[in-house]
Protein backbone atom coordinates (compact mmCIF):
# COMPACT_ATOMS: atom_id res chain seq x y z
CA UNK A 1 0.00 0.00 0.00
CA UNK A 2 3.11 2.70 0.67
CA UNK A 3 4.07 2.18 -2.40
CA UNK A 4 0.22 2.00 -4.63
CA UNK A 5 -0.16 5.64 -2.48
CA UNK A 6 3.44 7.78 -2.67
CA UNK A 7 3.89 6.00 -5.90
CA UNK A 8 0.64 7.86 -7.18
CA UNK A 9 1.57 10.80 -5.63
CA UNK A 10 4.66 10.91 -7.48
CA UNK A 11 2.95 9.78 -10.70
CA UNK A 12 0.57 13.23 -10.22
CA UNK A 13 3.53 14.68 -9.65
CA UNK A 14 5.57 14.42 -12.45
CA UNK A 15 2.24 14.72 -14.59
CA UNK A 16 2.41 18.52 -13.14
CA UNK A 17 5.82 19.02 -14.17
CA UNK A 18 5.59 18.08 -17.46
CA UNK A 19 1.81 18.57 -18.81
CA UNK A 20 2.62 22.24 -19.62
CA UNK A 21 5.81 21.34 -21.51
CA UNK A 22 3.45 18.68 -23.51
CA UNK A 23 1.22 21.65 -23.73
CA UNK A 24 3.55 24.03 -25.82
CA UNK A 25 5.29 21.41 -27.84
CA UNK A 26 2.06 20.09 -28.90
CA UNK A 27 0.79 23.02 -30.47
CA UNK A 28 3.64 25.10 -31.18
CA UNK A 29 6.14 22.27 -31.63
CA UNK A 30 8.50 24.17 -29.50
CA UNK A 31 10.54 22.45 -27.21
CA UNK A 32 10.46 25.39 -24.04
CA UNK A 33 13.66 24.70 -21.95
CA UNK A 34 12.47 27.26 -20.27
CA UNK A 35 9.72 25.18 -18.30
CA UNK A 36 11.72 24.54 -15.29
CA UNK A 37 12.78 27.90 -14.85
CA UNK A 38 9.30 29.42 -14.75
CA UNK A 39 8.28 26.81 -12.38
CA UNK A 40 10.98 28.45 -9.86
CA UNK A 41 10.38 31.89 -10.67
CA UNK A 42 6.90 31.30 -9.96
CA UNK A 43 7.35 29.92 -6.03
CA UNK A 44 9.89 33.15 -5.70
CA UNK A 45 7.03 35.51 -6.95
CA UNK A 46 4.88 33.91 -4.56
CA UNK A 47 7.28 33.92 -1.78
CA UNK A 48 8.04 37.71 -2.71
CA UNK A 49 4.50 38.86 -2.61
CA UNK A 50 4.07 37.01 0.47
CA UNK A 51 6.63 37.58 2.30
CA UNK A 52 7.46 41.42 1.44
CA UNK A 53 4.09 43.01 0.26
CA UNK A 54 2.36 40.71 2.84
CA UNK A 55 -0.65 39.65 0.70
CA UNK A 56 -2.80 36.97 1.56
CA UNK A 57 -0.73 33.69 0.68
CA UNK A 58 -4.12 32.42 -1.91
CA UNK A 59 -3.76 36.30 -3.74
CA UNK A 60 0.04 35.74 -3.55
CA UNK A 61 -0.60 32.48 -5.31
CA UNK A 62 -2.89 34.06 -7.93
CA UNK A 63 -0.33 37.17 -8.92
CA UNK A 64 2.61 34.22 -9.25
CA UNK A 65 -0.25 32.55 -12.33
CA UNK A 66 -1.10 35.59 -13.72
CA UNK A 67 2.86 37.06 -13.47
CA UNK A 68 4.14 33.61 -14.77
CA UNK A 69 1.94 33.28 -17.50
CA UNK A 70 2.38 36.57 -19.31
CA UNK A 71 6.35 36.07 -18.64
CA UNK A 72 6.10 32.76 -21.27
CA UNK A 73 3.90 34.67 -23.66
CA UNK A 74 6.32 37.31 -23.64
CA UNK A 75 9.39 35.46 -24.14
CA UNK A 76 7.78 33.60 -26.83
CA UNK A 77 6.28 37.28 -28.24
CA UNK A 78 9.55 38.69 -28.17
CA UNK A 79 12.36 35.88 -28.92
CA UNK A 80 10.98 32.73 -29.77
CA UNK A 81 9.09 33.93 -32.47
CA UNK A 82 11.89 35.14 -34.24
CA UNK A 83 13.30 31.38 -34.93
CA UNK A 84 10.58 29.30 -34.80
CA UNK A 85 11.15 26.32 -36.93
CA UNK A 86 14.31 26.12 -36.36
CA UNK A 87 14.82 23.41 -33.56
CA UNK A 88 17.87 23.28 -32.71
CA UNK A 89 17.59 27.56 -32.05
CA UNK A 90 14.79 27.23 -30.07
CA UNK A 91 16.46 24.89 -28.19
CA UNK A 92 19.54 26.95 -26.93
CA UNK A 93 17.62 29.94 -26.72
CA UNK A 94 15.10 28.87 -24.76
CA UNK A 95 17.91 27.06 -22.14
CA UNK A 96 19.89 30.32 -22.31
CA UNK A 97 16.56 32.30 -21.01
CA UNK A 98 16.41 29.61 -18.45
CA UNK A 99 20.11 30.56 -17.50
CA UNK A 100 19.37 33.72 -17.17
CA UNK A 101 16.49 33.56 -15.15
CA UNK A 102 17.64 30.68 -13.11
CA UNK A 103 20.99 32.33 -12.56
CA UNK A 104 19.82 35.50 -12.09
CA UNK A 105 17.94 34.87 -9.56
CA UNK A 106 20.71 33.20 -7.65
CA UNK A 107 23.13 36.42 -8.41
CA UNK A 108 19.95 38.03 -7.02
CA UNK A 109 20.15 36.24 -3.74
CA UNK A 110 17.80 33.48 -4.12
CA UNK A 111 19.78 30.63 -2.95
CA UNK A 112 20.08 28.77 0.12
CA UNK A 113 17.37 26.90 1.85
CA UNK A 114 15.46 29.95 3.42
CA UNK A 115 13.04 29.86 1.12
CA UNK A 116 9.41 27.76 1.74
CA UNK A 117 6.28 28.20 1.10
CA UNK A 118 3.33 27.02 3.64
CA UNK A 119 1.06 23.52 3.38
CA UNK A 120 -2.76 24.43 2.11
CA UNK A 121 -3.72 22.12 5.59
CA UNK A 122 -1.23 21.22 8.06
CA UNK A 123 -1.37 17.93 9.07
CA UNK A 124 -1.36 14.00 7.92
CA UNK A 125 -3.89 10.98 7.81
CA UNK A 126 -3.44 7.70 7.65
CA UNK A 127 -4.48 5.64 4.49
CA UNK A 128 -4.67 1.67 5.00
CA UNK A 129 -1.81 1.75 7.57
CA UNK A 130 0.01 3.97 5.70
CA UNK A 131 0.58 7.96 7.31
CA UNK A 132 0.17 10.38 4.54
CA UNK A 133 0.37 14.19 4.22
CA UNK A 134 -2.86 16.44 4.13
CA UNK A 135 -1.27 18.74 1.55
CA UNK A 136 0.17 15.16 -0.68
CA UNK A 137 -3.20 14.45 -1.05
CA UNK A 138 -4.76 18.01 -1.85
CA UNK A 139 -1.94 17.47 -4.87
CA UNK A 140 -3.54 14.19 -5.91
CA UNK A 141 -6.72 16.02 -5.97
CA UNK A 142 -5.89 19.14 -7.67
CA UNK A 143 -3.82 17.34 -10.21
CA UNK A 144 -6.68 15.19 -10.88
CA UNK A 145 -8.92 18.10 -11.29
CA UNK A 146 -6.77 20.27 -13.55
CA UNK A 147 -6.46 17.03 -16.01
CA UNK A 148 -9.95 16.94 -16.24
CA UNK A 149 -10.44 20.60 -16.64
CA UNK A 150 -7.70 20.49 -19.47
CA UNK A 151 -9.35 17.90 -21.29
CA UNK A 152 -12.96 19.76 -21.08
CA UNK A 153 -11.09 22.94 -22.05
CA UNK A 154 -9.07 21.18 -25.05
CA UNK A 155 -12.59 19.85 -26.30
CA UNK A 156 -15.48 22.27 -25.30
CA UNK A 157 -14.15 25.43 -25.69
CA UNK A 158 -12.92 27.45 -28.99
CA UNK A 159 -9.63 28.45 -27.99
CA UNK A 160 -8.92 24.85 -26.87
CA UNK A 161 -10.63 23.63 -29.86
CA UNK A 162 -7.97 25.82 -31.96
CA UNK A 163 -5.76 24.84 -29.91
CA UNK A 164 -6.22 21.15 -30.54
CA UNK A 165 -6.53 22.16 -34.17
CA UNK A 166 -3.28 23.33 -34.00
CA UNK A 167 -1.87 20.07 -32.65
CA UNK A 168 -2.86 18.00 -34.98
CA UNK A 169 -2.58 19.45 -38.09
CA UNK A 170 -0.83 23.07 -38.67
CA UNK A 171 -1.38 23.76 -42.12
CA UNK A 172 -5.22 22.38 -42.30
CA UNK A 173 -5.54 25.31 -39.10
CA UNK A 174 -4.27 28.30 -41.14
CA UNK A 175 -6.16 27.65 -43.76
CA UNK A 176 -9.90 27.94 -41.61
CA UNK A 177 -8.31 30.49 -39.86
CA UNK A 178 -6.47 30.20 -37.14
CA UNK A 179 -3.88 32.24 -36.23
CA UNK A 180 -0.48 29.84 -35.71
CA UNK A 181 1.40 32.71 -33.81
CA UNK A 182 -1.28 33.75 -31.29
CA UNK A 183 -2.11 29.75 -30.35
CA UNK A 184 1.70 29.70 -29.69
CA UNK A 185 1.46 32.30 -27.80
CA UNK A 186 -1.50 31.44 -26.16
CA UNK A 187 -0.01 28.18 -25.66
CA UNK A 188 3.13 29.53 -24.00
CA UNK A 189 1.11 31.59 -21.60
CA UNK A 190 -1.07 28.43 -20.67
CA UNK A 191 2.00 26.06 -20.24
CA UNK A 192 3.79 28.79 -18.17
CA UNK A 193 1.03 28.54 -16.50
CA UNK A 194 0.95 24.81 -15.63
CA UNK A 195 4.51 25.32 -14.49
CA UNK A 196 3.46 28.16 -11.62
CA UNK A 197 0.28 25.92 -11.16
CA UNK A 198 2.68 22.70 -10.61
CA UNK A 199 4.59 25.03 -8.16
CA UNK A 200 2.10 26.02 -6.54
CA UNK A 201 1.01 22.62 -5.57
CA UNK A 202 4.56 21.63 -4.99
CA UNK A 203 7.45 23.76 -3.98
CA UNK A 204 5.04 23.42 -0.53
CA UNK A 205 6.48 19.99 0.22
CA UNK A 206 10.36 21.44 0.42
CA UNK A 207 12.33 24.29 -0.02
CA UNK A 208 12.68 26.87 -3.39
CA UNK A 209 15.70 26.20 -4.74
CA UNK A 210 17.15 27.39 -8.13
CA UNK A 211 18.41 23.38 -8.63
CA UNK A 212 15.20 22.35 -8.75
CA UNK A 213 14.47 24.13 -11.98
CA UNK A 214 17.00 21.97 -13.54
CA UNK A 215 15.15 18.85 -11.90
CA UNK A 216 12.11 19.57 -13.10
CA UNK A 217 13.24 20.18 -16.78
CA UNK A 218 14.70 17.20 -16.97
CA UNK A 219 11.70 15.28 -15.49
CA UNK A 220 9.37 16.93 -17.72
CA UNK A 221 11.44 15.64 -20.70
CA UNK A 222 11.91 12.42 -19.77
CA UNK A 223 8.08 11.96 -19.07
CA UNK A 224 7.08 13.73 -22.71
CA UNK A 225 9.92 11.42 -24.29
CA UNK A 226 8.26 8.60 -22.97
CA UNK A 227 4.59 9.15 -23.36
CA UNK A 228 5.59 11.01 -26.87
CA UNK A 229 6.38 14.41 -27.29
CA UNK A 230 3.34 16.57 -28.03
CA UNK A 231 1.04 13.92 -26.70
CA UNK A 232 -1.04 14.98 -23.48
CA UNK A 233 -2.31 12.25 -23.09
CA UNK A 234 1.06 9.95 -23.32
CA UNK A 235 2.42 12.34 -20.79
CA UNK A 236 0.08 11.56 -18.01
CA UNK A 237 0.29 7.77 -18.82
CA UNK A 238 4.69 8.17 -19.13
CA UNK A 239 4.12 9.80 -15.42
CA UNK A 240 2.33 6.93 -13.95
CA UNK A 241 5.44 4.68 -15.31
CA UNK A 242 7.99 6.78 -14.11
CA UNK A 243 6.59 7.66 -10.70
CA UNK A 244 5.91 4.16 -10.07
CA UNK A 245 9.54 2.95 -11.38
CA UNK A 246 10.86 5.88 -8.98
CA UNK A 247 9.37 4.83 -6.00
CA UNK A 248 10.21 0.82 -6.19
CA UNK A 249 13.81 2.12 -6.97
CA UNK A 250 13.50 4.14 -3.46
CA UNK A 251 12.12 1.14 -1.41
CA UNK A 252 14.49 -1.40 -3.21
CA UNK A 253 17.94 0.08 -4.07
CA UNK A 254 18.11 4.11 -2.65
CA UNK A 255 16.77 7.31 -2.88
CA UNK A 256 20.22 8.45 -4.52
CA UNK A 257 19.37 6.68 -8.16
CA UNK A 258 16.04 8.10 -8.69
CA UNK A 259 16.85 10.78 -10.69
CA UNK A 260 18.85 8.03 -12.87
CA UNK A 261 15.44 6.48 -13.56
CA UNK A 262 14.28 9.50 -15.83
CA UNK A 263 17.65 9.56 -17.45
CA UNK A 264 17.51 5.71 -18.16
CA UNK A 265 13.74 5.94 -19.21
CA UNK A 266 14.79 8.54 -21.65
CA UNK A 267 17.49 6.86 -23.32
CA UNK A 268 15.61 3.17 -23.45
CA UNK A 269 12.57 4.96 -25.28
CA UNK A 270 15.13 6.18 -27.54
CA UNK A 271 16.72 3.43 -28.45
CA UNK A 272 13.66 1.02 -28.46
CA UNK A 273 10.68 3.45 -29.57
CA UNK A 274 12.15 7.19 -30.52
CA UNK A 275 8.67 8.35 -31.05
CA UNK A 276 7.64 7.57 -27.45
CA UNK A 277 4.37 5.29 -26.16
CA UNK A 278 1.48 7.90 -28.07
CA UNK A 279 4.54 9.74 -30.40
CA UNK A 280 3.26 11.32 -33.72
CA UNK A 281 7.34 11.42 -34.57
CA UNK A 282 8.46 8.75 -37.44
CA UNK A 283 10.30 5.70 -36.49
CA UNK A 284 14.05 5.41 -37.53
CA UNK A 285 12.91 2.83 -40.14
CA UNK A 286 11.03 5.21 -41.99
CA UNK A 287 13.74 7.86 -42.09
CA UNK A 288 16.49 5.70 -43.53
């Protein structure tokens, strides 16, 4: 049962980390190396409003989503745009904003572990036998709940509609209409936004860190790698995989090799299935 429970916890998890990632790749096929740097920036907005303008901590929260969110849609406004297409551009220029913003906030004076952000509910229960925290399971729930809302969103609204659109099939979107640019933008806002939600939920469990951008981006990648890049669905179901392999490689051989699990999980998909478990991508096969 301890590990059915933390291993879902850490399946919902590393479905936060990496669902707005999927997001932005998916429609704008840009890979954002700038996802785990926005997730940090968005606990030390929070933390900054909270702590120095003394807001409540929920309005502290809500300025870190809304501050997040137009920070992607402005980097993608003003920089991304300008090479989109070109992959292996928007690759280094999207890690070198991460630099920046990762770094400079540790030149800043963000570093250290002085940094935390409260529980929701203080607290733990116990679950068959098993003591769990009030705020791990809050997580569980509000992870649950913002899949669901995505996937209403994606399919019952017009933007997500276009946005969907988008995902699937570029060119037959421009031609009824759709505007590529502003659903990557739109995109970049929303998946920024996942990031500061997935922080929100989160950075509560330990300390703000500027490592743990780097931990994150490299989670989210190994979870869209495996489920398929640009598929949001794949993404949840690489999650469960990995969170479940990380947790049996806690119990049975350390808490020191589960970050190698995500590395190995990328480079087995690779080698076995480049395309990932729901991939659009083609096989090597079909490239040769």
């Amino acid at each position: 049962m301890e590990i059915l429970i933390y291993g879902t916890i850490n399946s919902v998890a590393l479905a936060l980390y990496a669902l707005g990632f999927a997001m932005v790749y998916g429609v704008s096929r840009l890979p954002n190396f700038a996802h785990g740097a926005l997730y940090v920036l968005s606990g030390f907005i929070t933390w900054t409003v909270l702590n120095t303008l003394g807001l409540n901590y929920f309005l502290s929260i809500l300025v870190s989503f809304a501050a997040t969110a137009i920070i992607g849609a402005l980097i993608y406004q003003f920089v991304l745009i300008r090479i989109r297409g070109m992959e292996i551009s928007e690759i280094i220029a999207s890690y070198a904003i991460a630099l920046a913003i990762l770094e400079g906030m540790r030149w800043a004076g963000f570093k250290g572990m002085n940094y935390t952000l409260p529980v929701f509910i203080e607290g733990s229960t116990t679950i068959a036998g098993v003591t769990v925290d009030v705020h791990r399971l809050i997580v569980v729930a509000a992870g649950t709940a913002l899949f669901g809302l995505l996937w209403v969103f994606t399919r019952y609204t017009r933007i997500g509609l276009a946005l969907r659109g988008m995902a699937q099939d570029e060119r037959a979107a421009l031609m009824l209409g759709i505007d590529s640019d502003v659903m990557a933008v739109v995109a970049m806002g929303m998946g920024s936004l996942m990031a500061a939600m997935a922080a929100a939920l989160l950075l509560p469990l330990g300390n703000i860190v500027v490592e743990s951008g780097y931990n994150v981006l490299i989670l989210a990648i190994a979870v869209c790698i495996v489920g398929g890049i640009g598929s949001w669905g794949g993404a949840v179901l690489a999650a469960f995989i990995i969170g479940f392999a990380q947790i049996l490689t806690v119990v049975f051989i350390g808490p020191h090799f589960q970050q190698v699990v995500a590395l190995f999980a990328i480079i087995i998909t690779l080698i076995l299935k480049p395309s990932g478990l729901f991939g659009q991508q083609k096989e090597l096969e079909e490239r040769v």
